[in-house]
N, C-alpha and C. Protein backbone atom coordinates (compact mmCIF):
# COMPACT_ATOMS: atom_id res chain seq x y z
N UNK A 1 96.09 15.33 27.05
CA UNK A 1 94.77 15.09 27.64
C UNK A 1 94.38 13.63 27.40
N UNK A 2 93.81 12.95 28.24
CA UNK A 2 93.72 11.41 28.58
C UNK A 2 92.11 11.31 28.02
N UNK A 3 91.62 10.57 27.07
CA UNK A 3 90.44 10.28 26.41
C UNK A 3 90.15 9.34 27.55
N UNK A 4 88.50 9.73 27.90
CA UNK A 4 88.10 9.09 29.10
C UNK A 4 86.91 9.01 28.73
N UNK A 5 86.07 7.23 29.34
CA UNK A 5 85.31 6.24 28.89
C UNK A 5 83.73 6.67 29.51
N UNK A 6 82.93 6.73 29.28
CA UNK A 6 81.34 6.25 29.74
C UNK A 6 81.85 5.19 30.85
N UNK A 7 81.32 5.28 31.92
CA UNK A 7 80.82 3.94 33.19
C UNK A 7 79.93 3.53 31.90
N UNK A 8 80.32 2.15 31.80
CA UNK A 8 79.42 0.87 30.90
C UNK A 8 78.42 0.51 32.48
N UNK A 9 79.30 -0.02 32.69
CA UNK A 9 78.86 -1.09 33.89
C UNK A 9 78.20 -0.43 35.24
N UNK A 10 76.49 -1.05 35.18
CA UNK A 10 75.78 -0.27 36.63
C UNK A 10 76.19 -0.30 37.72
N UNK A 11 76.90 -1.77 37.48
CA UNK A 11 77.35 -1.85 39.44
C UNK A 11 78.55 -0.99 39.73
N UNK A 12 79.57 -0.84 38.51
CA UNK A 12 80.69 -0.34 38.78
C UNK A 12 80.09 1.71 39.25
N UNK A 13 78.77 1.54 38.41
CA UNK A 13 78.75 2.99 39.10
C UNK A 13 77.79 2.79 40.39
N UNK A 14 77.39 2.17 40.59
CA UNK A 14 77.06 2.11 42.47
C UNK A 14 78.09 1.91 43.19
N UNK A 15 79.67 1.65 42.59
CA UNK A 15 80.59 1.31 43.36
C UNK A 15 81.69 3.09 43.51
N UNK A 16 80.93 3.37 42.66
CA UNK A 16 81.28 4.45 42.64
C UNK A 16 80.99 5.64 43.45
N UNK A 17 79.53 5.29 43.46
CA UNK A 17 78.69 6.52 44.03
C UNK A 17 79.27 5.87 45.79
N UNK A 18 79.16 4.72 45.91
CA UNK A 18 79.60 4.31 47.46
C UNK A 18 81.12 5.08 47.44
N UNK A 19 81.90 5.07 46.86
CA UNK A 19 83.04 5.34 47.08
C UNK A 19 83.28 7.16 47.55
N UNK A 20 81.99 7.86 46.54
CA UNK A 20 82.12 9.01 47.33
C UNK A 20 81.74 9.28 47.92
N UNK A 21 80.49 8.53 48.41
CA UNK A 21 79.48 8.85 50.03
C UNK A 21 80.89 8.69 50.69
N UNK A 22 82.17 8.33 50.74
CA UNK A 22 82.77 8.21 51.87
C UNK A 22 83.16 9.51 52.03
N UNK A 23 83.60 9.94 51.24
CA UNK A 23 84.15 11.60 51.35
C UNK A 23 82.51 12.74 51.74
N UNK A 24 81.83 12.28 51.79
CA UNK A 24 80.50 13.26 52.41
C UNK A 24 79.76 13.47 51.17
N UNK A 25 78.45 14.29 51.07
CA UNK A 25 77.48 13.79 50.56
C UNK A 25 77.65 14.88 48.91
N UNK A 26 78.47 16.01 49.32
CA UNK A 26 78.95 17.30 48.35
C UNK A 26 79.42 16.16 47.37
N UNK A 27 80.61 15.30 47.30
CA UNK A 27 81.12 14.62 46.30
C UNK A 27 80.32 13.41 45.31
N UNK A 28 79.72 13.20 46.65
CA UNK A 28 78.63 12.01 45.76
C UNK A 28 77.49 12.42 44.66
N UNK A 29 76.92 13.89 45.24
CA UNK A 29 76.20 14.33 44.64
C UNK A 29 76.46 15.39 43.48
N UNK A 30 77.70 15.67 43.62
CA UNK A 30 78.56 16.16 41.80
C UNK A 30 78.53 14.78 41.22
N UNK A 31 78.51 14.45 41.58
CA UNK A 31 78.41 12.84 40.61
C UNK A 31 77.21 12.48 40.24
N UNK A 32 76.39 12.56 40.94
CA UNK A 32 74.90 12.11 40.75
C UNK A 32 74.13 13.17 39.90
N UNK A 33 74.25 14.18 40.12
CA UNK A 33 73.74 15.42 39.56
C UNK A 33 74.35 15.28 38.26
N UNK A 34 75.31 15.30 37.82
CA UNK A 34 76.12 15.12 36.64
C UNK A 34 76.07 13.98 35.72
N UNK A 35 75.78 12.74 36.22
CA UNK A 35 75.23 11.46 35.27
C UNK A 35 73.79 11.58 35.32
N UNK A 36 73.09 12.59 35.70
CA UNK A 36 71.14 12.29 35.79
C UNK A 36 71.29 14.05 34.55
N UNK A 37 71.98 14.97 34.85
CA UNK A 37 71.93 16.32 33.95
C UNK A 37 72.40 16.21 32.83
N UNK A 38 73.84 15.13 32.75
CA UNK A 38 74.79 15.30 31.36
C UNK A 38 74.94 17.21 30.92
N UNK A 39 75.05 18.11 32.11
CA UNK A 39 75.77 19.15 32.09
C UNK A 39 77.40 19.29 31.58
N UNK A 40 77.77 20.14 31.42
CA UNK A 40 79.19 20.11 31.35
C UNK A 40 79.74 20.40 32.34
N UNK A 41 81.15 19.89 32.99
CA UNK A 41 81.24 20.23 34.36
C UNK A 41 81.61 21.90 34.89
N UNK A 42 82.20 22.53 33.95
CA UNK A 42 81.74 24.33 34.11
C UNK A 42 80.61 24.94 34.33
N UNK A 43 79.54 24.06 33.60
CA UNK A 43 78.01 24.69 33.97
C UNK A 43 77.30 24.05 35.49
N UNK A 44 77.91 22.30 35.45
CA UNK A 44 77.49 21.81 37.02
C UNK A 44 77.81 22.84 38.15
N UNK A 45 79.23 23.01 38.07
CA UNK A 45 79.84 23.95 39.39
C UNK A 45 79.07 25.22 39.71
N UNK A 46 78.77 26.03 38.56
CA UNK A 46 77.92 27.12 38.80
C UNK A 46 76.92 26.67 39.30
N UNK A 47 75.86 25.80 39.43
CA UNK A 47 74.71 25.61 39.90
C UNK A 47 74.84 26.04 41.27
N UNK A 48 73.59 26.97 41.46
CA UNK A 48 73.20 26.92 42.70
C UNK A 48 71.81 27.06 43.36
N UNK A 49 71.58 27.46 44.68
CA UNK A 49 70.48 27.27 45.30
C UNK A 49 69.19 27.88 44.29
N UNK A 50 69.32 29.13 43.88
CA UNK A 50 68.43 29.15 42.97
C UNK A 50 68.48 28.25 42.19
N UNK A 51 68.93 28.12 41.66
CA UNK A 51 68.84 27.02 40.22
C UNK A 51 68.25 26.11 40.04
N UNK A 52 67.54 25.58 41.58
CA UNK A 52 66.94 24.31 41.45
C UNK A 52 65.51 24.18 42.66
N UNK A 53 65.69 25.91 43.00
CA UNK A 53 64.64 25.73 44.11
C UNK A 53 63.88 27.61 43.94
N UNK A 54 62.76 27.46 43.90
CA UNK A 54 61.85 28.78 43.89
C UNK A 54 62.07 29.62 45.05
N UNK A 55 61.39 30.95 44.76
CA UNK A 55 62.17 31.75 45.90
C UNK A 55 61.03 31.01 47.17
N UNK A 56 60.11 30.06 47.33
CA UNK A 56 59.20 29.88 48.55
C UNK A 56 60.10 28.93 48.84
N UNK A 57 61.14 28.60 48.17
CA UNK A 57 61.88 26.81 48.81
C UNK A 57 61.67 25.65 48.46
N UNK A 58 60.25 25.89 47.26
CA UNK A 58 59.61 24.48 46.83
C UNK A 58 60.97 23.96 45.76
N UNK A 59 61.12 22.75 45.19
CA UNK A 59 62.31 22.37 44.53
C UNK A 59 61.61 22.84 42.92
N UNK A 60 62.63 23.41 42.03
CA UNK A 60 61.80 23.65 40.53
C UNK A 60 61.68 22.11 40.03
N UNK A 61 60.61 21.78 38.59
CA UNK A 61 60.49 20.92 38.02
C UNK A 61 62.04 20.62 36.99
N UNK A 62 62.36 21.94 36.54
CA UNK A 62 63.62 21.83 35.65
C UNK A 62 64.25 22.86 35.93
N UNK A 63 65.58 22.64 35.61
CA UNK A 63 67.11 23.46 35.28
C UNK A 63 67.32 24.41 34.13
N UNK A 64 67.27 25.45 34.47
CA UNK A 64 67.77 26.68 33.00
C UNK A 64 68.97 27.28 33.33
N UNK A 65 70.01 26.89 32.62
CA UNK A 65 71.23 27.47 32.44
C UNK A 65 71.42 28.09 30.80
N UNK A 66 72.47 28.78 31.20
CA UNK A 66 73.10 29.64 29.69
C UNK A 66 74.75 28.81 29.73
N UNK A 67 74.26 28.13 29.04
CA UNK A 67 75.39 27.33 28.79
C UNK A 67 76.88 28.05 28.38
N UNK A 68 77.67 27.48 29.57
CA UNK A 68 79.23 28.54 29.30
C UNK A 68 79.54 28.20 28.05
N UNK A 69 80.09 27.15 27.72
CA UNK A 69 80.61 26.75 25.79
C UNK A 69 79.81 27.38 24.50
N UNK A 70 78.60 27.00 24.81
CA UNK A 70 77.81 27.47 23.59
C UNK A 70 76.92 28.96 23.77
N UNK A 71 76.95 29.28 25.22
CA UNK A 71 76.08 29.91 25.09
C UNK A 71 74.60 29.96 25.11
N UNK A 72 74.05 29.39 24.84
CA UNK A 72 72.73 28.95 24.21
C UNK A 72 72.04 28.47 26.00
N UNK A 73 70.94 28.78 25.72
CA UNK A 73 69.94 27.98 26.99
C UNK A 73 69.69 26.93 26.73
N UNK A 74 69.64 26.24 28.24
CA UNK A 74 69.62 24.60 27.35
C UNK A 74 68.41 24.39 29.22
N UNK A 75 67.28 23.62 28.83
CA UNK A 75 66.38 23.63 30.20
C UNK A 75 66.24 21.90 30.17
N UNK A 76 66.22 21.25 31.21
CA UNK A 76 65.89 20.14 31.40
C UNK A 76 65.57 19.50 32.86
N UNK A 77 64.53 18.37 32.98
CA UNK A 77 64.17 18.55 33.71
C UNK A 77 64.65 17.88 34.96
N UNK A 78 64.74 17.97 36.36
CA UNK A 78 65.43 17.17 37.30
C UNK A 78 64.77 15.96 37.23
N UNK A 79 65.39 15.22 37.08
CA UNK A 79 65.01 13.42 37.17
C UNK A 79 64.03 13.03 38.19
N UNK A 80 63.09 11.94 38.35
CA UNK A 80 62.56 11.66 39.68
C UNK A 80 63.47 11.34 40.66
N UNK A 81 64.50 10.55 40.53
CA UNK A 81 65.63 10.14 41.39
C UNK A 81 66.38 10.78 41.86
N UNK A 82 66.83 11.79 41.22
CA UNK A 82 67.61 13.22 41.55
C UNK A 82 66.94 13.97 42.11
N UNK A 83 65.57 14.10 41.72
CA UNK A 83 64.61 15.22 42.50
C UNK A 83 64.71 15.01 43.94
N UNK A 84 64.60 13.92 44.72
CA UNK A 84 64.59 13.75 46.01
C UNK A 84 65.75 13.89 46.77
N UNK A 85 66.99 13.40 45.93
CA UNK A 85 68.34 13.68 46.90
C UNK A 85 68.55 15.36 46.54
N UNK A 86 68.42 15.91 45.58
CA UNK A 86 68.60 17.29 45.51
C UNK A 86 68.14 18.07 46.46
N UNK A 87 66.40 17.59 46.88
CA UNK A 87 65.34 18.31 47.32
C UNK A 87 66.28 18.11 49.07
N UNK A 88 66.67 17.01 49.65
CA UNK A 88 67.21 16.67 50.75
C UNK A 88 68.54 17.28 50.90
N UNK A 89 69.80 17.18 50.15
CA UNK A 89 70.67 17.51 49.57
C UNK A 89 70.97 18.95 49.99
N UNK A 90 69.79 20.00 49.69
CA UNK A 90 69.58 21.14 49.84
C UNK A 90 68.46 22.02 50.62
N UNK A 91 68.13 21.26 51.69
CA UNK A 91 67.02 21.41 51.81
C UNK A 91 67.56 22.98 53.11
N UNK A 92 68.83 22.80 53.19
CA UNK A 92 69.52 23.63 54.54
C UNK A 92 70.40 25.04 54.16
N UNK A 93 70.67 24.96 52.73
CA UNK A 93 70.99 25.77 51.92
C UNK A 93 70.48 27.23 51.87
N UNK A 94 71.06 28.08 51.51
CA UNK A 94 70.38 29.84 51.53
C UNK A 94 70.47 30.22 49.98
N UNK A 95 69.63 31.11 49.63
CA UNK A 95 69.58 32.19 48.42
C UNK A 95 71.06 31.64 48.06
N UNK A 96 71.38 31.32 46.50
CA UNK A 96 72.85 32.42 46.52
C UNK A 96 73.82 31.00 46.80
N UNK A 97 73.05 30.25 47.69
CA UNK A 97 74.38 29.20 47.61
C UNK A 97 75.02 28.32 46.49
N UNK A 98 76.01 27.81 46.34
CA UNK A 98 76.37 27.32 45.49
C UNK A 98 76.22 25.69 45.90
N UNK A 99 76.10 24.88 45.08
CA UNK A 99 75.58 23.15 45.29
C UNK A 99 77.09 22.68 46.13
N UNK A 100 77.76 22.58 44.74
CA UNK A 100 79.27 22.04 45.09
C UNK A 100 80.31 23.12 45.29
N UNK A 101 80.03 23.58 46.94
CA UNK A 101 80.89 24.65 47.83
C UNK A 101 82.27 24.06 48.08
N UNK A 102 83.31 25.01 47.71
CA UNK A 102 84.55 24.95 48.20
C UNK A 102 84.99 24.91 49.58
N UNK A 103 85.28 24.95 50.14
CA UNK A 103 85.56 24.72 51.64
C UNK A 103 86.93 25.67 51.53
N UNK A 104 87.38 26.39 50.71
CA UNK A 104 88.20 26.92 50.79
C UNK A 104 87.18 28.48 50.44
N UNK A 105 87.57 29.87 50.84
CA UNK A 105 86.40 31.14 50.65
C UNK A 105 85.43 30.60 51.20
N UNK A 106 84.28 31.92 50.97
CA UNK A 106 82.57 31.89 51.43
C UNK A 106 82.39 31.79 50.68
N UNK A 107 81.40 31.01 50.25
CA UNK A 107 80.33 30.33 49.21
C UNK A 107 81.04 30.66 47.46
N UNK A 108 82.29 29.69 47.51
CA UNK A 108 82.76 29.69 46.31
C UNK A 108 82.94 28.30 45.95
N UNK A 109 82.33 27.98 44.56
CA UNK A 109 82.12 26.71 44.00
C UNK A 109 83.17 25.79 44.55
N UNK A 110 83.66 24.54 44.19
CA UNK A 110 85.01 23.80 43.96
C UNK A 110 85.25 24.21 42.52
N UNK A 111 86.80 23.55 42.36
CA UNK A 111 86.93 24.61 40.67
C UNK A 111 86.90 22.82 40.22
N UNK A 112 87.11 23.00 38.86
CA UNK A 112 87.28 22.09 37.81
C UNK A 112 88.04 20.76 37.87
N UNK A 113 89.32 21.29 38.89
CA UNK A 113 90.53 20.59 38.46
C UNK A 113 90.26 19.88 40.15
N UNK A 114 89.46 20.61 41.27
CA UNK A 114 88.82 19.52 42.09
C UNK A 114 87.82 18.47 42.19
N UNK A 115 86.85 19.00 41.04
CA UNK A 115 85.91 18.06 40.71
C UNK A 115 86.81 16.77 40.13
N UNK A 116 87.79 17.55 38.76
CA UNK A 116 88.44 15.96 38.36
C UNK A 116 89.20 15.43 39.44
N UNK A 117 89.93 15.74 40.33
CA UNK A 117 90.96 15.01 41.45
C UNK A 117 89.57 14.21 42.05
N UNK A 118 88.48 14.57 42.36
CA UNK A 118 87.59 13.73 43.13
C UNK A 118 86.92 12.42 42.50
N UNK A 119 86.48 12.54 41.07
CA UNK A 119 86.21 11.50 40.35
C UNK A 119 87.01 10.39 39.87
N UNK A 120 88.36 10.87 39.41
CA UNK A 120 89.40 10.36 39.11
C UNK A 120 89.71 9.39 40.77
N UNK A 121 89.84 10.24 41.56
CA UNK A 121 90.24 9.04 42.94
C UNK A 121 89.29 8.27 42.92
N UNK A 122 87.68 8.61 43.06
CA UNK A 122 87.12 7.52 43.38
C UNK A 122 87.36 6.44 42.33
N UNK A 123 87.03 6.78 41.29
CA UNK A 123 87.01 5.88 39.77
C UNK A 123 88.53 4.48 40.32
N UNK A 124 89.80 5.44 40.58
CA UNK A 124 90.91 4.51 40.87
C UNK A 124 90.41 3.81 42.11
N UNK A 125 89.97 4.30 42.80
CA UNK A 125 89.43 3.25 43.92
C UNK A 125 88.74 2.14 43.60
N UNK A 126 87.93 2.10 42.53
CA UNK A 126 87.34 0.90 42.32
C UNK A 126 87.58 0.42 41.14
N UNK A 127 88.61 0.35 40.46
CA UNK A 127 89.47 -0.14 39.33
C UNK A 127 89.18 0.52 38.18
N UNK A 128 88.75 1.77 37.92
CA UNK A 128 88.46 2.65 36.52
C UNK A 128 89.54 3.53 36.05
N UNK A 129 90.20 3.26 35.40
CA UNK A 129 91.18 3.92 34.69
C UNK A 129 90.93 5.22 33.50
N UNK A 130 90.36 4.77 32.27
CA UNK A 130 89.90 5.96 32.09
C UNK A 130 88.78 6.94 32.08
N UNK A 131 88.86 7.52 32.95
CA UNK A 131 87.94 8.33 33.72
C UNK A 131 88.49 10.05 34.17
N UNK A 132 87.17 10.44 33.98
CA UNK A 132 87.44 12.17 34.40
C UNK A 132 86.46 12.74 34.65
N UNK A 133 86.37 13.86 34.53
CA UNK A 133 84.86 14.88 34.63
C UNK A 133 84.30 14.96 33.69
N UNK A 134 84.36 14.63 32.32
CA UNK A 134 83.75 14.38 31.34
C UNK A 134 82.74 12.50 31.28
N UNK A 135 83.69 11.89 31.79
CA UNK A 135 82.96 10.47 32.28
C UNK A 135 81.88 10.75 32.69
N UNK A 136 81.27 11.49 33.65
CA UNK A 136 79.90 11.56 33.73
C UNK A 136 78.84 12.30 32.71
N UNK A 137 79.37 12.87 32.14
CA UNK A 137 78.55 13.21 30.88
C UNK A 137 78.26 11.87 30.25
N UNK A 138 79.73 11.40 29.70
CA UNK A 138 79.32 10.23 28.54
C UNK A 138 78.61 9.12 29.15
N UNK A 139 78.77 9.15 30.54
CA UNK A 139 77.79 7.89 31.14
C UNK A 139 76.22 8.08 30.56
N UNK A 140 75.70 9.51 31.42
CA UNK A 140 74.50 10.25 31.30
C UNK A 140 74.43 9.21 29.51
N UNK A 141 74.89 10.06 28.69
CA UNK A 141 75.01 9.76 27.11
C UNK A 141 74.68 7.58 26.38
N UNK A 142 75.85 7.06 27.12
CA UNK A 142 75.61 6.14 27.07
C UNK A 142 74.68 5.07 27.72
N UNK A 143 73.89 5.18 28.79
CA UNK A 143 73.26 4.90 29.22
C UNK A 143 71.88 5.01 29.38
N UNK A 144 71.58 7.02 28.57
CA UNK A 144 70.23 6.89 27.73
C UNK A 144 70.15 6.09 26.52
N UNK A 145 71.32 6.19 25.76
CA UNK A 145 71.38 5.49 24.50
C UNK A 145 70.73 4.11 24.37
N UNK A 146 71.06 3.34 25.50
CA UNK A 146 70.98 1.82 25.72
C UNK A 146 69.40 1.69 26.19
N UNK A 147 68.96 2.43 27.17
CA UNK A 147 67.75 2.45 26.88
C UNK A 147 67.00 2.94 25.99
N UNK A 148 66.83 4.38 25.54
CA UNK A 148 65.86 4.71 24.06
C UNK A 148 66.47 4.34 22.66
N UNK A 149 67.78 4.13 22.66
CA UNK A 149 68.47 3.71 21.32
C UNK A 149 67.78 5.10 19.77
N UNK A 150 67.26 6.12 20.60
CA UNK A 150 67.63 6.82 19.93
C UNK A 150 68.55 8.46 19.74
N UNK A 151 69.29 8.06 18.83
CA UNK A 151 70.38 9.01 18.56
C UNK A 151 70.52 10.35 17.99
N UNK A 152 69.30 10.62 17.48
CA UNK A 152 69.06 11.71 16.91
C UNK A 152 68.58 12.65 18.36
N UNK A 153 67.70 11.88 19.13
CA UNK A 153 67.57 12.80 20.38
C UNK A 153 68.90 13.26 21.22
N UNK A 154 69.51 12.00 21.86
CA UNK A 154 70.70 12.34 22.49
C UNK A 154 71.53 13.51 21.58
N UNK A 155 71.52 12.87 20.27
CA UNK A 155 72.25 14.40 19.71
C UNK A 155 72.09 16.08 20.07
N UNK A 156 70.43 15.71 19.92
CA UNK A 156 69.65 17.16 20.60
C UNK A 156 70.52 17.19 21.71
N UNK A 157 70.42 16.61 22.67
CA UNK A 157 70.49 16.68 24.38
C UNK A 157 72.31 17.16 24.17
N UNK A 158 72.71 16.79 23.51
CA UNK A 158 74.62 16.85 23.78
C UNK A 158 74.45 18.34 22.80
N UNK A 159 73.86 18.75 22.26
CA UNK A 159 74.24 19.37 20.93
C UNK A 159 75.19 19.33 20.05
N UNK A 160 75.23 18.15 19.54
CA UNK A 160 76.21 17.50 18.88
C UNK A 160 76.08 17.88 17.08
N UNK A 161 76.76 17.63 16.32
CA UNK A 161 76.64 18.58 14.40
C UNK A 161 75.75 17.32 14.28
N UNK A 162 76.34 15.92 14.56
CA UNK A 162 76.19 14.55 13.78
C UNK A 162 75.81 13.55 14.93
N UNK A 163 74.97 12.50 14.31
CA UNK A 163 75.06 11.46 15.08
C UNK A 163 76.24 10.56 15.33
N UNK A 164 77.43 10.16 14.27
CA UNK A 164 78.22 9.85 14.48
C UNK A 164 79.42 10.52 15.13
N UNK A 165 78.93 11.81 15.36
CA UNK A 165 80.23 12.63 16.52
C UNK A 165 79.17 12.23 18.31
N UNK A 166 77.89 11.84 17.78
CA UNK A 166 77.11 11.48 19.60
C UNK A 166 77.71 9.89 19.56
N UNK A 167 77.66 9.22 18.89
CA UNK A 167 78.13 7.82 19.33
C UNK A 167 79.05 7.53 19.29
N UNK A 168 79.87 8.02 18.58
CA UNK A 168 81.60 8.33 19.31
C UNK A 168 81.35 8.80 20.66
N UNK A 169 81.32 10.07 20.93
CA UNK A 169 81.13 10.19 21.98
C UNK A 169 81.14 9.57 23.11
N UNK A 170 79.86 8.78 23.05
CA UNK A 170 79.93 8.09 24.30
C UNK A 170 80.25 6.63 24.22
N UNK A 171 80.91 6.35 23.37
CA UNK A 171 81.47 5.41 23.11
C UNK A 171 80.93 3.81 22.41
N UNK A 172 79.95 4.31 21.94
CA UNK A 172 79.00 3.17 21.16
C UNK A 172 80.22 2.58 20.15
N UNK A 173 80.26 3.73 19.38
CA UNK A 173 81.35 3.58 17.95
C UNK A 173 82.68 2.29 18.81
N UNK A 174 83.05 2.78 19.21
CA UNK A 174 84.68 1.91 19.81
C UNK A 174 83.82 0.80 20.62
N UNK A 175 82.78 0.21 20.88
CA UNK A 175 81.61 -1.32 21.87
C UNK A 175 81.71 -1.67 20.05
N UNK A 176 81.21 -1.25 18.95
CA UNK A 176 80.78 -1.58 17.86
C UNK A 176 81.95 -2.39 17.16
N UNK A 177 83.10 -1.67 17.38
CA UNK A 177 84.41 -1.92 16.70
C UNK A 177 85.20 -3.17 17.37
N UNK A 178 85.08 -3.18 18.84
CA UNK A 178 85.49 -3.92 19.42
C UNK A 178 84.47 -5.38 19.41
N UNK A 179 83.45 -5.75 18.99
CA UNK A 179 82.51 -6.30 19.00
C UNK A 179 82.52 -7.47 17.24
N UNK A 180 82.79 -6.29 16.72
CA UNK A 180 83.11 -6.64 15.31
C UNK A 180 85.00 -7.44 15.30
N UNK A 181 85.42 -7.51 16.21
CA UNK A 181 86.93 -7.83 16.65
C UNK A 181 86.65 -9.35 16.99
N UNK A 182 86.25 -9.66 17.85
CA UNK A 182 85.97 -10.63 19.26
C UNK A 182 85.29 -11.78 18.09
N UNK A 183 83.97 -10.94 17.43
CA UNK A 183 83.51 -12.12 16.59
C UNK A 183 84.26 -12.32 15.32
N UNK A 184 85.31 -12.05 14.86
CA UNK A 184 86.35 -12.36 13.71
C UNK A 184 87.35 -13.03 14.05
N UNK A 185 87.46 -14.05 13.01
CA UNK A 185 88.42 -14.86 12.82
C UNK A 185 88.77 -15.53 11.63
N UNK A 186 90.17 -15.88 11.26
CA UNK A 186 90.54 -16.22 9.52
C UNK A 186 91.10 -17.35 10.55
């Protein structure tokens, strides 16, 4: 299994998100949904039309899943930015549907190992090497970090034992190490 990085870099993820608007709007938005949720990608795929919209059609404020790994309910709320492509996104959708539909069966998710073939291509499309379906978590991760810089929350949010298993994680620990490199010299 290939240890795969946080998107550091903003533009490289607008180069990203362009890269899957090319493949239609299903791929772009497992991506988008997934760096704004920091879900795991077993719990993203399950999402569906309920999940994010009341039975009148209005869009919900937040997400309640039973988290496949842990188990545990974990609720949070849709982003302002996400709220609107979701709300659009889905606005054509029925009861029951699933977000990210297979095109293979009736209304059966994409599995796991298509989500990674889709991220992984785009990522190689615009020079990202290590990268997977976990990359959008640690983005989500690293990129709250950098703005609130605090770690004890993100811990909450990942459900992580330690803070030093959240900044590993998303890769603070190995920016820290490498940082401490660059400025040394004998």
């Amino acid at each position: 299994m290939n240890f795969v990085q946080p998107i550091r870099d903003k533009n490289k993820l607008e180069e990203i998100k362009k890269e899957l608007k090319k493949n239609g709007t299903r791929d772009y938005m497992l991506f988008n949904t997934n760096i704004n949720t920091c879900i795991r990608i077993s719990d993203l795929l399950k999402l569906n039309y309920d999940d994010i919209r009341n039975k009148d059609g209005s869009m919900k404020s937040h997400i309640s899943i039973i988290e496949k790994k842990t188990k545990k309910n974990k609720k949070f709320p849709i982003t302002n930015g996400l709220f609107a492509e979701l709300d659009k996104y889905t606005k054509n959708m029925y009861a029951g549907e699933y977000l990210f539909k297979s095109q293979k069966g009736n209304n059966r998710p994409i599995t796991a190992s298509q989500a990674y073939r889709i991220i992984v291509t785009a990522g190689n499309n615009v020079g990202l090497t290590e990268i997977g379906t976990h990359t959008m978590r640690k983005t989500f991760g690293y990129h709250h970090y950098q703005q609130y810089h605090d770690v004890a929350l993100l811990q909450e949010i990942f459900n992580h034992s330690s803070p030093s298993i959240t900044l590993r994680y998303i890769g603070i620990s190995q920016d820290e190490i490498d940082k401490s490199y660059y400025n040394f010299s004998l």
